[in-house]
Protein backbone atom coordinates (compact mmCIF):
# COMPACT_ATOMS: atom_id res chain seq x y z
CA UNK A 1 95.94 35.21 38.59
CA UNK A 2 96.87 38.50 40.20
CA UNK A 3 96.66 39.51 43.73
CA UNK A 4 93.68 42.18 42.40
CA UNK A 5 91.94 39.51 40.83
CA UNK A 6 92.48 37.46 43.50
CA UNK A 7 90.64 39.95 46.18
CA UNK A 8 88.00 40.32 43.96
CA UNK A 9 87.00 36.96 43.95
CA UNK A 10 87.77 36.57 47.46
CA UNK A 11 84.81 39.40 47.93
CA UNK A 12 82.35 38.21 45.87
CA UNK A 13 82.70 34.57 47.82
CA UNK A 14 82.59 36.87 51.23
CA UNK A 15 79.41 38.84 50.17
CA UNK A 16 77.69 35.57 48.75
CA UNK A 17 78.43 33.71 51.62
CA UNK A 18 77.22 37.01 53.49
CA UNK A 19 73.60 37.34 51.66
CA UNK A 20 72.88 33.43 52.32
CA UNK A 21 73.76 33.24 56.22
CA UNK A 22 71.75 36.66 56.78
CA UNK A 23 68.41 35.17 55.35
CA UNK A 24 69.34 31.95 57.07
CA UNK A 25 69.84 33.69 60.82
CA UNK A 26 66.54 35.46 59.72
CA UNK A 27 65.36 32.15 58.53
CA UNK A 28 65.83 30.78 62.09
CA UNK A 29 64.58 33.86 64.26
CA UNK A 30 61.34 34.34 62.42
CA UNK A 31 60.44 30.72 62.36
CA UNK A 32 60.29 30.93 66.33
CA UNK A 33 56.94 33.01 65.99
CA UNK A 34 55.16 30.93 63.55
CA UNK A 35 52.31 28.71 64.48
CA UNK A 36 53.12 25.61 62.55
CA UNK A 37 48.55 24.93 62.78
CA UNK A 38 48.38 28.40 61.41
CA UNK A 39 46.17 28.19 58.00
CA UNK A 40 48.67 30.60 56.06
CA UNK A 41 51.48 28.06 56.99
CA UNK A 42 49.24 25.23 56.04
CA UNK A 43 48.47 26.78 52.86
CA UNK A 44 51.94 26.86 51.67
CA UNK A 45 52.12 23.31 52.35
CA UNK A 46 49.73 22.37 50.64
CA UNK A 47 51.62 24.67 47.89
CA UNK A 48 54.74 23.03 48.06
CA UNK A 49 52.80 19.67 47.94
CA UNK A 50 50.97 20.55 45.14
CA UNK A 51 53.89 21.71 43.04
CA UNK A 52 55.79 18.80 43.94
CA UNK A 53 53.01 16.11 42.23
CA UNK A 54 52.58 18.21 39.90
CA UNK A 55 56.61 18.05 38.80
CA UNK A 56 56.35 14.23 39.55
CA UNK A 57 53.32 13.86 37.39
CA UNK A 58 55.29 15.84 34.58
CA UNK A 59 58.43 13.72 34.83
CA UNK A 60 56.26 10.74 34.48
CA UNK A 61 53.52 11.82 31.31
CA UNK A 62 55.62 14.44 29.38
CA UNK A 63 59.30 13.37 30.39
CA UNK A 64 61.99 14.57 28.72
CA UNK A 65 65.83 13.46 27.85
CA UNK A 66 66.69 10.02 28.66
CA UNK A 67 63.55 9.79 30.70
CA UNK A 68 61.42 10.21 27.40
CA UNK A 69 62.86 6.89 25.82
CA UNK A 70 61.46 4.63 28.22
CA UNK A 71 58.38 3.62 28.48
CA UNK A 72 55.57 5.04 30.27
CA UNK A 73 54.26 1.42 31.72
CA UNK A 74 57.99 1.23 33.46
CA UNK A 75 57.43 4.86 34.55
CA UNK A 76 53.50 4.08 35.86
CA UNK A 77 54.79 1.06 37.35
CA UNK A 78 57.64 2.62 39.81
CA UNK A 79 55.78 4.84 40.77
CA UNK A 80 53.26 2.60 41.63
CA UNK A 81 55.77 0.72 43.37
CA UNK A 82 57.13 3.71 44.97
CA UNK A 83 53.70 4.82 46.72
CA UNK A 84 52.62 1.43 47.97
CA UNK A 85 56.31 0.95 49.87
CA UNK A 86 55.77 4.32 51.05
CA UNK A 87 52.14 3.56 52.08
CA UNK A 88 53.75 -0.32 53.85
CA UNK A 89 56.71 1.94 55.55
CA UNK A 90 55.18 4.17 57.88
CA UNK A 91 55.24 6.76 55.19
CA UNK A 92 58.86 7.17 55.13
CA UNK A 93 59.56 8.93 51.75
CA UNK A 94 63.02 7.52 51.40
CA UNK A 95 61.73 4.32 51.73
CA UNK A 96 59.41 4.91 48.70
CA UNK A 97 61.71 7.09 46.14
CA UNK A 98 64.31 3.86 46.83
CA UNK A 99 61.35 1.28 45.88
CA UNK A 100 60.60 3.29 42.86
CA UNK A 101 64.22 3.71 41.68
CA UNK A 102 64.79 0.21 42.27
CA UNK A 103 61.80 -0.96 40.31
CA UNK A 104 62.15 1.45 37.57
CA UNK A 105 65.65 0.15 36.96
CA UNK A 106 64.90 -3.38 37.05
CA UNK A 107 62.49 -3.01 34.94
CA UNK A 108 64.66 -1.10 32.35
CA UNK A 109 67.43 -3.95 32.59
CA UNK A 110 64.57 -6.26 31.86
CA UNK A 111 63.40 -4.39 29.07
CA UNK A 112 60.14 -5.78 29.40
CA UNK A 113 58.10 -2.42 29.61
């Protein structure tokens, strides 16, 4: 590599770095006047909520790769598992992903679903 190609790289890692931290430090100085009650801010969680179940409930009825050669009991079944530890836990969501993972996998090495 030659000292040209070398600097050019060496930019294109300074300006990306650049264009991330300047939304960030915007990121962080706009978020001081937002009312977190507000019903535009509540809106776009419900959104982002929305979007989420709606990639979960993909994953589970229409998956795809090695997800789509199990079976959709095992699939149904951690997630089942998944929302009743995260119900039991004081809804703490790593509590539930790990309790679905866990039962999804055991019941994959079982083979029984």
């Amino acid at each position: 590599m030659s000292h040209a190609d070398a600097g050019i790289y060496l930019a294109l890692l300074i300006a990306g770095l650049a264009v991330t931290y300047v939304w960030r430090l915007a990121g962080v100085v706009l978020v001081r006047r937002i009312d977190p009650h507000s019903p535009i801010l509540q809106w776009v969680r419900a959104v982002a909520t929305a979007l989420v179940a709606a990639l979960v409930a993909r994953m589970i009825f229409f998956p795809t790769g090695l997800l789509a050669h199990t079976g959709l009991p095992a699939r149904l079944t951690a997630m089942a598992c998944g929302i009743l530890v995260w119900r039991l836990a004081a809804r703490r969501i790593e509590a539930g992903v790990a309790a679905a993972v866990a039962a999804f996998l055991i019941l994959q090495a079982l083979g029984s679903l």
